[in-house]
C-alpha atoms as a PDB file:
ATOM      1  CA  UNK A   1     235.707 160.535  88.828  1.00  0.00           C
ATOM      2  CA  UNK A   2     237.580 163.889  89.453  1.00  0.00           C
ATOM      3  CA  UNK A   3     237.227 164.087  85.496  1.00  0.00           C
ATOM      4  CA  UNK A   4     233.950 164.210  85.274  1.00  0.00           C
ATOM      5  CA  UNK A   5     231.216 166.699  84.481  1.00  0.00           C
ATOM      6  CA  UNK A   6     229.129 167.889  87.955  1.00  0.00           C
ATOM      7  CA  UNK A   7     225.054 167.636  87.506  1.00  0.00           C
ATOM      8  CA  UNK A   8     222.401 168.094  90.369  1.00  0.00           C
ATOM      9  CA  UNK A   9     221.347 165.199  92.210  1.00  0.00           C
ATOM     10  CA  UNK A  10     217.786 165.608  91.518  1.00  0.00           C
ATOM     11  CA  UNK A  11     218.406 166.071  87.619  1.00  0.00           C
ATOM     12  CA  UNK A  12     221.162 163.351  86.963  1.00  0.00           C
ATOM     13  CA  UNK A  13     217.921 160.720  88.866  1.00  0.00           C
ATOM     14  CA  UNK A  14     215.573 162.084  86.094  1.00  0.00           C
ATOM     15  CA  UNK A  15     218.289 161.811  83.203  1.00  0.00           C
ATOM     16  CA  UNK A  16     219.019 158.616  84.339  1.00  0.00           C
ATOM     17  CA  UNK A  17     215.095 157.295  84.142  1.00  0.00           C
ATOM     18  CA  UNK A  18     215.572 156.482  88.126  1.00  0.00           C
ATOM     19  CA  UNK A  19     212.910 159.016  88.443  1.00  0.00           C
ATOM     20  CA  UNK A  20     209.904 160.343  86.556  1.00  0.00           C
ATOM     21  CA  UNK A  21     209.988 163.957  87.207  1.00  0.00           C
ATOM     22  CA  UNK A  22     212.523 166.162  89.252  1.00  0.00           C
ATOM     23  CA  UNK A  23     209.766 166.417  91.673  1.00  0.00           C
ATOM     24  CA  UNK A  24     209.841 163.195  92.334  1.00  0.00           C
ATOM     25  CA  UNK A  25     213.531 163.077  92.543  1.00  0.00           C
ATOM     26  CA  UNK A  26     213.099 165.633  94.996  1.00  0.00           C
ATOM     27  CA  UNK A  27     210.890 163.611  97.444  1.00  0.00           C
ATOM     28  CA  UNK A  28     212.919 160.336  97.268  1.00  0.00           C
ATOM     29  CA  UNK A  29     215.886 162.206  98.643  1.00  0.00           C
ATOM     30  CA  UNK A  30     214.553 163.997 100.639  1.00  0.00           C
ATOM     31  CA  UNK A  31     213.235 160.879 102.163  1.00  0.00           C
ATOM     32  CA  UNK A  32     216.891 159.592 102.545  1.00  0.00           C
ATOM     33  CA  UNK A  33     215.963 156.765  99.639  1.00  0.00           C
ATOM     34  CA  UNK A  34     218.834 157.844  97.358  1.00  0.00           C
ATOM     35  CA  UNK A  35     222.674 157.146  97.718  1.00  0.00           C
ATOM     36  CA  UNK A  36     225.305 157.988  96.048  1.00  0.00           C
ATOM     37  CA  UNK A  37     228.995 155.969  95.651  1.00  0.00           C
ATOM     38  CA  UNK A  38     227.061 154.105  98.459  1.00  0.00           C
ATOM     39  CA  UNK A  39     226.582 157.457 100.632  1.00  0.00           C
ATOM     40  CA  UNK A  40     223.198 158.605 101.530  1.00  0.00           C
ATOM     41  CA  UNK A  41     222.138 162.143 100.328  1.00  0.00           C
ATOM     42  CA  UNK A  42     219.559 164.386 101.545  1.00  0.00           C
ATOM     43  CA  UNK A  43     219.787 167.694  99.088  1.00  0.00           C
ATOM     44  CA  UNK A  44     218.463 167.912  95.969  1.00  0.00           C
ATOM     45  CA  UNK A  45     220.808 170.528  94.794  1.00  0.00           C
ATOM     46  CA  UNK A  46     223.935 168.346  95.403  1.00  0.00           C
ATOM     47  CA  UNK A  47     226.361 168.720  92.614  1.00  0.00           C
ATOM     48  CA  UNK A  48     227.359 164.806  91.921  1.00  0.00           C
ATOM     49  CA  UNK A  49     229.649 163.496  89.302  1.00  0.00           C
ATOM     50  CA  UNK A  50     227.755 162.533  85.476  1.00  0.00           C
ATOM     51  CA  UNK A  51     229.425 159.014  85.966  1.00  0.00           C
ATOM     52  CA  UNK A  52     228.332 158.700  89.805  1.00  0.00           C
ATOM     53  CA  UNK A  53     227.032 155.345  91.401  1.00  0.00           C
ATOM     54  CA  UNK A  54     223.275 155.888  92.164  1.00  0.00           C
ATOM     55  CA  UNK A  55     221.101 154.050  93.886  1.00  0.00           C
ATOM     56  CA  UNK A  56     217.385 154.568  95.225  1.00  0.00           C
ATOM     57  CA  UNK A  57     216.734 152.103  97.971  1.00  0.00           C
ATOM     58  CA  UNK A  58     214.052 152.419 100.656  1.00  0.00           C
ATOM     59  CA  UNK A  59     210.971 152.810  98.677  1.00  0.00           C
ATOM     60  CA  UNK A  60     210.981 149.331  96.877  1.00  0.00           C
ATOM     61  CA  UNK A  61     211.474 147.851 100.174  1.00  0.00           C
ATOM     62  CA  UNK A  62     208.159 149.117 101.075  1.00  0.00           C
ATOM     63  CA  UNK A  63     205.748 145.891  99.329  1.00  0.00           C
ATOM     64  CA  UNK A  64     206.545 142.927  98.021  1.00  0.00           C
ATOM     65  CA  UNK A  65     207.335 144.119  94.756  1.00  0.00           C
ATOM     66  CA  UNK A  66     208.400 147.010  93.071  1.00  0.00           C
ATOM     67  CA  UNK A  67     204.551 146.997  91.202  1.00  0.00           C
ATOM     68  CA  UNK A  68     203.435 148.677  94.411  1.00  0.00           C
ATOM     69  CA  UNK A  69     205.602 151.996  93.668  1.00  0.00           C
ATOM     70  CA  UNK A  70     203.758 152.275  90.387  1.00  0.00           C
ATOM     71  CA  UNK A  71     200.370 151.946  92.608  1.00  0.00           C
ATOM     72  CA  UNK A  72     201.814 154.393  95.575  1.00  0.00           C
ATOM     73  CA  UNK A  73     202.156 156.882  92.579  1.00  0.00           C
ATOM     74  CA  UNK A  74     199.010 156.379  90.802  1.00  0.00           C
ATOM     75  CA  UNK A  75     197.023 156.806  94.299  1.00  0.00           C
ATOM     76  CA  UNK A  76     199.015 160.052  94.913  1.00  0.00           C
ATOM     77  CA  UNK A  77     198.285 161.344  91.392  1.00  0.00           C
ATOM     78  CA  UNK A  78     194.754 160.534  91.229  1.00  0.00           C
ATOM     79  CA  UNK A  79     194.201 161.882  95.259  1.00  0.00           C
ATOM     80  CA  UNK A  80     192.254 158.516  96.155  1.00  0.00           C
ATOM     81  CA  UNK A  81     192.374 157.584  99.991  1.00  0.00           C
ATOM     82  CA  UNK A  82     190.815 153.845  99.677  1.00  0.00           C
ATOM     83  CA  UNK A  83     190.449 153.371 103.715  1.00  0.00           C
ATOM     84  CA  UNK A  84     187.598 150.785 104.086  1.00  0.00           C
ATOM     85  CA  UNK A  85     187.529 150.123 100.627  1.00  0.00           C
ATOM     86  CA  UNK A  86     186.992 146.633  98.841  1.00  0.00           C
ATOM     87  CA  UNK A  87     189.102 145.886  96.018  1.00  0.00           C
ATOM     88  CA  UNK A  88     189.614 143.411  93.480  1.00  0.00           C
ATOM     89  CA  UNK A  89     193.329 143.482  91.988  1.00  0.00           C
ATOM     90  CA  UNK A  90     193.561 141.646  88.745  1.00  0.00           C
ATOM     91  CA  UNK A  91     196.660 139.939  88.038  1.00  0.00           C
ATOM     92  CA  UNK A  92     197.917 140.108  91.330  1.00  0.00           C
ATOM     93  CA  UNK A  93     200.996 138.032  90.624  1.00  0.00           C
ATOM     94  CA  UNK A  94     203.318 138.076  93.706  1.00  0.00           C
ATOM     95  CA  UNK A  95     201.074 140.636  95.163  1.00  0.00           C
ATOM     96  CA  UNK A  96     203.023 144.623  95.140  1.00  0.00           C
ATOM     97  CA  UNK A  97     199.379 145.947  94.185  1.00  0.00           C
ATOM     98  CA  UNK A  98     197.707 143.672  96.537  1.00  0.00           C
ATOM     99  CA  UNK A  99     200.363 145.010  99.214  1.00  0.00           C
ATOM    100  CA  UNK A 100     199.899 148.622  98.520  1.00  0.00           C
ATOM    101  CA  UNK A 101     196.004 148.395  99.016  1.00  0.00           C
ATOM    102  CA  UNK A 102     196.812 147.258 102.144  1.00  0.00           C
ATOM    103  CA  UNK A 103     198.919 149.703 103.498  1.00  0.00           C
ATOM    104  CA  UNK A 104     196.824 152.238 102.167  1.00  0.00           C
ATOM    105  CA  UNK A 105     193.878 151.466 104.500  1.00  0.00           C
ATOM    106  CA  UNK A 106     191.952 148.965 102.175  1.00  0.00           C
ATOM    107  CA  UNK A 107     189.663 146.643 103.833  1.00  0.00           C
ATOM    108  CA  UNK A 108     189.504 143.261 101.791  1.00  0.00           C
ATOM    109  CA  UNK A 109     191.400 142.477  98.243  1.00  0.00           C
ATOM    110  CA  UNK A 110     190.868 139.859  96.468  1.00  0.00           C
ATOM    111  CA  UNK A 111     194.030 138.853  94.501  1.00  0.00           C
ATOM    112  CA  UNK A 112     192.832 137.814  90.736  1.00  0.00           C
ATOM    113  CA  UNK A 113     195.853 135.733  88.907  1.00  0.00           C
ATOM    114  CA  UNK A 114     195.500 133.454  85.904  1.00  0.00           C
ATOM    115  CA  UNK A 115     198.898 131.460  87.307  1.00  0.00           C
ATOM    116  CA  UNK A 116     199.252 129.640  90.560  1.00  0.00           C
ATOM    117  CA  UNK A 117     201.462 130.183  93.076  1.00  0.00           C
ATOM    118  CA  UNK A 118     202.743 133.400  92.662  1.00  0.00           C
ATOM    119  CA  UNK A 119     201.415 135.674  95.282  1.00  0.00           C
ATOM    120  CA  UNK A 120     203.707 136.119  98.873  1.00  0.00           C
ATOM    121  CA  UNK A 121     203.412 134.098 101.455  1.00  0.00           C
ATOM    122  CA  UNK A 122     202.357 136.677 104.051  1.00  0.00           C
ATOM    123  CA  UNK A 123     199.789 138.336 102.106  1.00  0.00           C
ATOM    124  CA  UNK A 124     198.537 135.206 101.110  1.00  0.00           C
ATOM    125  CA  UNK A 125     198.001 134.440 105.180  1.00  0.00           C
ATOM    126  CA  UNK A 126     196.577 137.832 105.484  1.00  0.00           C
ATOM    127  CA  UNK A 127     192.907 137.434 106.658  1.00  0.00           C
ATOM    128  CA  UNK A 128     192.194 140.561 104.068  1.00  0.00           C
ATOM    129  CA  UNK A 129     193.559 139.032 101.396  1.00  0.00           C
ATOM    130  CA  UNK A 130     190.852 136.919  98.892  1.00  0.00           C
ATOM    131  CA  UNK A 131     193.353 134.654  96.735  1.00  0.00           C
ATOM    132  CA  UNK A 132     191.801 133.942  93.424  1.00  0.00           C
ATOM    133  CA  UNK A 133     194.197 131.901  91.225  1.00  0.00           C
ATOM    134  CA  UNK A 134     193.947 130.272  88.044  1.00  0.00           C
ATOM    135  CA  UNK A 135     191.077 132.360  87.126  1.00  0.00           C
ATOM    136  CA  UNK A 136     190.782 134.438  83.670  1.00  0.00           C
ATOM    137  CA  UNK A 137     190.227 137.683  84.167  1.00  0.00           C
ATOM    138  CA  UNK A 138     188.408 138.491  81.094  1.00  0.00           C
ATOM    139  CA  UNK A 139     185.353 136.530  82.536  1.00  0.00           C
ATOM    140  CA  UNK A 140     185.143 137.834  86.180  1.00  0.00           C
ATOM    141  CA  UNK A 141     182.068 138.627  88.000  1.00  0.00           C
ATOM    142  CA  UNK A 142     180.925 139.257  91.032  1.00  0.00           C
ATOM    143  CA  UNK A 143     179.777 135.884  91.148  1.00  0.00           C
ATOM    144  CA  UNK A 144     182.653 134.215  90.218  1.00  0.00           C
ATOM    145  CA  UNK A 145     184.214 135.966  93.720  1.00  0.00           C
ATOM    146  CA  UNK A 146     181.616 135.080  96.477  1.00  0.00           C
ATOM    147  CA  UNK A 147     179.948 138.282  96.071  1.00  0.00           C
ATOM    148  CA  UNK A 148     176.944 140.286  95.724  1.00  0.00           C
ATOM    149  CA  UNK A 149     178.151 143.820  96.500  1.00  0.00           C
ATOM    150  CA  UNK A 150     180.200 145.947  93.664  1.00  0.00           C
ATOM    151  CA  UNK A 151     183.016 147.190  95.257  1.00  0.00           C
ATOM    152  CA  UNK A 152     184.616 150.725  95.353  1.00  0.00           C
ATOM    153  CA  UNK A 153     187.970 149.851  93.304  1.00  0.00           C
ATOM    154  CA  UNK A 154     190.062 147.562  90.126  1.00  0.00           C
ATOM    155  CA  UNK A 155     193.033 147.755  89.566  1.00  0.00           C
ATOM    156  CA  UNK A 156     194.015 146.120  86.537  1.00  0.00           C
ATOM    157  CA  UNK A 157     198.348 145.162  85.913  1.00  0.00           C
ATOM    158  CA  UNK A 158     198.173 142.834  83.145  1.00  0.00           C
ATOM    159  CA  UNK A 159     200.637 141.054  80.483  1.00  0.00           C
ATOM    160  CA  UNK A 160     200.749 139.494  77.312  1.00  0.00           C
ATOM    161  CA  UNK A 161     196.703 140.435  76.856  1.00  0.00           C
ATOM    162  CA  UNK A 162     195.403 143.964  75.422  1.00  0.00           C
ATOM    163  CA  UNK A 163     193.539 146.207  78.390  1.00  0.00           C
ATOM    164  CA  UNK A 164     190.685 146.170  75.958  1.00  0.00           C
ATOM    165  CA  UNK A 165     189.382 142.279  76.719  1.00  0.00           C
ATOM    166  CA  UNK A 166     189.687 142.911  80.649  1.00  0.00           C
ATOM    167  CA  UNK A 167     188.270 146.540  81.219  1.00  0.00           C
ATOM    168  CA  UNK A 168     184.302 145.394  80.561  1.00  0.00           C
ATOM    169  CA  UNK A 169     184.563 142.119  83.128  1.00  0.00           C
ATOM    170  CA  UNK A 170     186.549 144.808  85.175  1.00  0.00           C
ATOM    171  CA  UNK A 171     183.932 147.766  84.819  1.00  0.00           C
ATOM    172  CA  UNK A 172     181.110 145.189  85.812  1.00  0.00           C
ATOM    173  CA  UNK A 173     182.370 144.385  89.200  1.00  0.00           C
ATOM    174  CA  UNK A 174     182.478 148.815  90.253  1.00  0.00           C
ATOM    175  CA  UNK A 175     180.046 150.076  92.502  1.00  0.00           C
ATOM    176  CA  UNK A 176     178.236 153.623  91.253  1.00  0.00           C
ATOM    177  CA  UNK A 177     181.454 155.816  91.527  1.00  0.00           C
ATOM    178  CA  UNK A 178     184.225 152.963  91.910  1.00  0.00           C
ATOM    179  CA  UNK A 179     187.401 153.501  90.011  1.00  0.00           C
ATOM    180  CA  UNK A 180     189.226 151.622  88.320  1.00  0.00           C
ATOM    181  CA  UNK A 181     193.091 151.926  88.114  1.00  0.00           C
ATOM    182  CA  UNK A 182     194.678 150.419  84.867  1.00  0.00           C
ATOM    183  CA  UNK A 183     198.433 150.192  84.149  1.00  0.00           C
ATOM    184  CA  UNK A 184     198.396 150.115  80.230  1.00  0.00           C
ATOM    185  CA  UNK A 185     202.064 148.520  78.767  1.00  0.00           C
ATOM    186  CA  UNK A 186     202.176 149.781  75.120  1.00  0.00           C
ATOM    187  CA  UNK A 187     204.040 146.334  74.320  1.00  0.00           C
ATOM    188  CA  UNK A 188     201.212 144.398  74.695  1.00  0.00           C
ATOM    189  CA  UNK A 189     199.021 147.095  72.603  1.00  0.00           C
ATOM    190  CA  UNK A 190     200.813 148.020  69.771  1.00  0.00           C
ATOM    191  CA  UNK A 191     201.101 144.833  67.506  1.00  0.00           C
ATOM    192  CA  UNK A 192     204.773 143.180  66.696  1.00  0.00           C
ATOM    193  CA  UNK A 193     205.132 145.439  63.694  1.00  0.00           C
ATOM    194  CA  UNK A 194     205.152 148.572  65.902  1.00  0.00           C
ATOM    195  CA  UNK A 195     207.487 146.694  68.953  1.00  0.00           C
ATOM    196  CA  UNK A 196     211.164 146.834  68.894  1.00  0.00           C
ATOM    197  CA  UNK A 197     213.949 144.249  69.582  1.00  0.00           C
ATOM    198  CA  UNK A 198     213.661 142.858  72.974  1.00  0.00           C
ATOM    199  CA  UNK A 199     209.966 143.670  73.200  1.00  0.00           C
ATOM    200  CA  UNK A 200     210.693 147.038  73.907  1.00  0.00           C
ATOM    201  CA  UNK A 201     208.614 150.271  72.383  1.00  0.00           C
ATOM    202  CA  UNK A 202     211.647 152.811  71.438  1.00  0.00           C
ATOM    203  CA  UNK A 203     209.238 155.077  69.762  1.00  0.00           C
ATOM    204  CA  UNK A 204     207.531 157.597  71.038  1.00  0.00           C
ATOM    205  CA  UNK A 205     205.025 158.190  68.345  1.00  0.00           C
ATOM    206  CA  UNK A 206     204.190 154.406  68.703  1.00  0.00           C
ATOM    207  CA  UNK A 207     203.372 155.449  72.589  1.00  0.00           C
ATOM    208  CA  UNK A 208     201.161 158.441  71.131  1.00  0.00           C
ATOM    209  CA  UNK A 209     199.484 156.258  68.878  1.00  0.00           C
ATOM    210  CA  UNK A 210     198.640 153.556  71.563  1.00  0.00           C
ATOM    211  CA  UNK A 211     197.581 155.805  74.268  1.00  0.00           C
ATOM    212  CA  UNK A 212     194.911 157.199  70.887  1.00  0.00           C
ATOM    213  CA  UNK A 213     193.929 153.998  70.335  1.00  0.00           C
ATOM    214  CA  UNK A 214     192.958 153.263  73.982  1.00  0.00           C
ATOM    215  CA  UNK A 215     191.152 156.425  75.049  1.00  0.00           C
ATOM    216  CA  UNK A 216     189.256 155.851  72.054  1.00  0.00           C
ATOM    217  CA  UNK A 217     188.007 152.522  72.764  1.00  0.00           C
ATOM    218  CA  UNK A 218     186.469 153.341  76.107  1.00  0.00           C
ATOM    219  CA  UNK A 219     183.449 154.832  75.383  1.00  0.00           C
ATOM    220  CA  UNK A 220     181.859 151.325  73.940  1.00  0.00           C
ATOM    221  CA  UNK A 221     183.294 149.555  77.437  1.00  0.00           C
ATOM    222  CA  UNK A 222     181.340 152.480  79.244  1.00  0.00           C
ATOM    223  CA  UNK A 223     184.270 153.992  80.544  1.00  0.00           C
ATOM    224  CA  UNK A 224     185.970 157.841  81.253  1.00  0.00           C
ATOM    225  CA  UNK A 225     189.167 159.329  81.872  1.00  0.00           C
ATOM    226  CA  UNK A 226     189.686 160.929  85.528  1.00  0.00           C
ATOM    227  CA  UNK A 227     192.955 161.016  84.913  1.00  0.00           C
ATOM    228  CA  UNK A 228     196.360 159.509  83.390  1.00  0.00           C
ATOM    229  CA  UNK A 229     200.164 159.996  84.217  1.00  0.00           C
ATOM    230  CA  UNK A 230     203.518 157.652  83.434  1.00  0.00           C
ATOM    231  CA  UNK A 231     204.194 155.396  85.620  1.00  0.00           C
ATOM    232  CA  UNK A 232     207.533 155.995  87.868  1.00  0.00           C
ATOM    233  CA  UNK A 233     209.127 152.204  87.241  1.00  0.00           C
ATOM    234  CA  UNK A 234     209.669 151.133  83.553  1.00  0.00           C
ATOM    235  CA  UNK A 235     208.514 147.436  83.185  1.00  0.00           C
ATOM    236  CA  UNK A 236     211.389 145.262  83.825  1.00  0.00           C
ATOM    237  CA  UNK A 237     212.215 144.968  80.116  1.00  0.00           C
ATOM    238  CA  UNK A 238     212.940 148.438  80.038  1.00  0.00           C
ATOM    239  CA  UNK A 239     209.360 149.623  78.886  1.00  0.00           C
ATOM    240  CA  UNK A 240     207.665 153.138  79.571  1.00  0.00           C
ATOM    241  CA  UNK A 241     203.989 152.247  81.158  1.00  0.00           C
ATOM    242  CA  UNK A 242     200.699 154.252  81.905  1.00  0.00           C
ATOM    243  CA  UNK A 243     198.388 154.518  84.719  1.00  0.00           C
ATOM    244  CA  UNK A 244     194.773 155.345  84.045  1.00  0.00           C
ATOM    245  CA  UNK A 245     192.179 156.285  86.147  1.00  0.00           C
ATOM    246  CA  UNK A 246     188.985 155.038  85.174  1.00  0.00           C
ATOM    247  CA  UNK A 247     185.353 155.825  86.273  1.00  0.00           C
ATOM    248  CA  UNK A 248     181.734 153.998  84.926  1.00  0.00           C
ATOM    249  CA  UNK A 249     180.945 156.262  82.286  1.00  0.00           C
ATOM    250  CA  UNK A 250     177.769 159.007  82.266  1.00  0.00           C
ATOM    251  CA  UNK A 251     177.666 161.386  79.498  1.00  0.00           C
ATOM    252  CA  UNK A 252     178.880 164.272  80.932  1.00  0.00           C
ATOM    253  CA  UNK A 253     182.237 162.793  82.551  1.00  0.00           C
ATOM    254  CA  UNK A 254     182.721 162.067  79.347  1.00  0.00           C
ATOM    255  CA  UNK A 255     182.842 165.355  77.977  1.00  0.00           C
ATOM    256  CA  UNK A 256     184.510 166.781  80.954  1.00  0.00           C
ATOM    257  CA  UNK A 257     187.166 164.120  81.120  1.00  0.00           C
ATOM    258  CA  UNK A 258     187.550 162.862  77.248  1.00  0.00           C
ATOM    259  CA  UNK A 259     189.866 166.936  77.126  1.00  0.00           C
ATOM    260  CA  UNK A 260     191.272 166.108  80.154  1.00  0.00           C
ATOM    261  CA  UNK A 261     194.131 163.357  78.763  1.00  0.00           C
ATOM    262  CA  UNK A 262     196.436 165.079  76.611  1.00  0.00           C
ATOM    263  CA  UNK A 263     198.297 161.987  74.834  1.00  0.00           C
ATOM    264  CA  UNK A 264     200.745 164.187  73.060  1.00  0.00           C
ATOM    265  CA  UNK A 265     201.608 165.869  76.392  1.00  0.00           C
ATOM    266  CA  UNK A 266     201.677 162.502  78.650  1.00  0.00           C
ATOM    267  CA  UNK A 267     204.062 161.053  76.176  1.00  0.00           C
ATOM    268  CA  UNK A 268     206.028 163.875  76.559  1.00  0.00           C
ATOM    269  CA  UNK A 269     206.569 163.604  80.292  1.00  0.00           C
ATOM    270  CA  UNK A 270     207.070 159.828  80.141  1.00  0.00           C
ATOM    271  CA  UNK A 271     209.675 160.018  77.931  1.00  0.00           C
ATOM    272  CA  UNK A 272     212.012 163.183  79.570  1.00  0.00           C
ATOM    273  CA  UNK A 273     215.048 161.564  80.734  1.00  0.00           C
ATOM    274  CA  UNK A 274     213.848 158.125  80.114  1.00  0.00           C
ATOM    275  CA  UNK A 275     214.546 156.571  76.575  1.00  0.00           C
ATOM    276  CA  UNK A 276     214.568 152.682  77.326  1.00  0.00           C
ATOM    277  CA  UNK A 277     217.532 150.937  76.781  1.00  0.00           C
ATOM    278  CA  UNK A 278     218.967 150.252  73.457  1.00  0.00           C
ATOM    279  CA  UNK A 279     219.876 146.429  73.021  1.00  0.00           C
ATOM    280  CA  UNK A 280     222.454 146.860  70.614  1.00  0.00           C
ATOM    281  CA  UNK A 281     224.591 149.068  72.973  1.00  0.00           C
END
């Protein structure tokens, strides 16, 4: 490696797409998360060679799954402190949102999953925890879950179904001010003519086009924009992902929040140092 070219630790994460943004990079090692050659590293600034050995290791360690980053980042982003909250967490699977509800102070979840099965042992023993399995999503009520109260939060981390026939049974179980969290994955939006080999979007005008699409087909489910941002983690097939903050729609959080979501710009940030992976290479 004496050969090789020297970058900054805190760029060559972002280049790499191990991080979303170089201040992200920055917290990570500053949090001791990221080694390199197998050496932990604390400084941002640390020249390290272009053909180094990086890994980032404590944070996934931190749920169940590595889906509970993409929540820990989302909550950060969107400055929500759910403490005491009820949540419902459709498609739960083996639980990372489910987990990071939990650790961030939320009083009851109930885990939503079409399969069976799937969500971890311990959270499915935790007394907060409201399993829900084998149930479609796209025809959830309150009902359907025991209950008569809306509660304060969604979150919504779906596959192989459009966001589009899960937001309205989603928006119906909110309280007056809930939010709803909603990790849209542009290869389950765009249509196989606009998806590449492997199931992987390598376009970033298809991305543009998708996140258009969406924000345009939430006024008729009664929902606004608070806010959107890339998600840290790339799906596990390599694809870029967005998190979207809902809120139950009023007229003027519409207005306020429809200028608010720049997809041009959100593209943008998704895709700096993190083109997914080319199958033919």
């Amino acid at each position: 490696m004496s050969g090789s070219s020297l970058r900054r630790l805190d760029q060559l994460l972002v280049e790499r797409g191990l991080a979303p943004s170089r201040t992200r990079a920055q917290a990570w090692i500053l949090a001791g998360a990221v080694y390199v050659d197998g050496r932990r590293r604390d400084k941002a600034g640390t020249p390290v060679p272009a053909d180094a050995v990086i890994e980032v290791r404590a944070p996934a360690e931190r749920y169940v799954s590595r889906a509970g980053l993409k929540l820990e980042h989302a909550l950060a982003v969107f400055a929500l402190e759910p403490a005491g909250w009820t949540v419902v967490d459709i498609g739960a699977s083996t639980g990372g949102f489910t987990d990071c509800w939990l650790q961030h102070g939320a009083a009851r979840v109930y885990a939503v999953d079409v399969g069976r099965g799937q969500l971890d042992w311990r959270l499915r023993q935790d007394p907060r925890v409201v399993v829900r399995e084998r149930t479609n999503a796209r025809y959830l009520s309150l009902a359907a879950l025991g209950r008569q109260e809306p509660v304060e939060a969604v979150s919504v981390d779906v596959s192989f179904i459009g966001l589009a026939r899960v937001l309205p049974a989603a928006r119906g179980l909110l309280a007056p001010g809930g939010h709803l969290l909603a990790l849209l994955k542009p290869q389950f939006e765009a249509g196989p003519r606009r998806v590449g080999k492997g199931g992987v979007v390598r376009d970033p005008a298809v991305h543009e086009a998708v996140l258009r699409e969406f924000l345009a087909s939430l006024p008729a489910m009664g929902l606004a924009v608070a806010g959107a941002t890339p998600s840290p983690i790339r799906g596990g097939d390599g694809n870029i992902e967005f998190f979207f903050h809902l809120v139950p729609d009023v007229s003027w959080e519409r207005d306020v929040h429809a200028s608010a979501v720049n997809p041009a710009a959100l593209v943008e940030e998704a895709w700096q140092g993190r083109r997914p992976p080319d199958p033919g290479r």
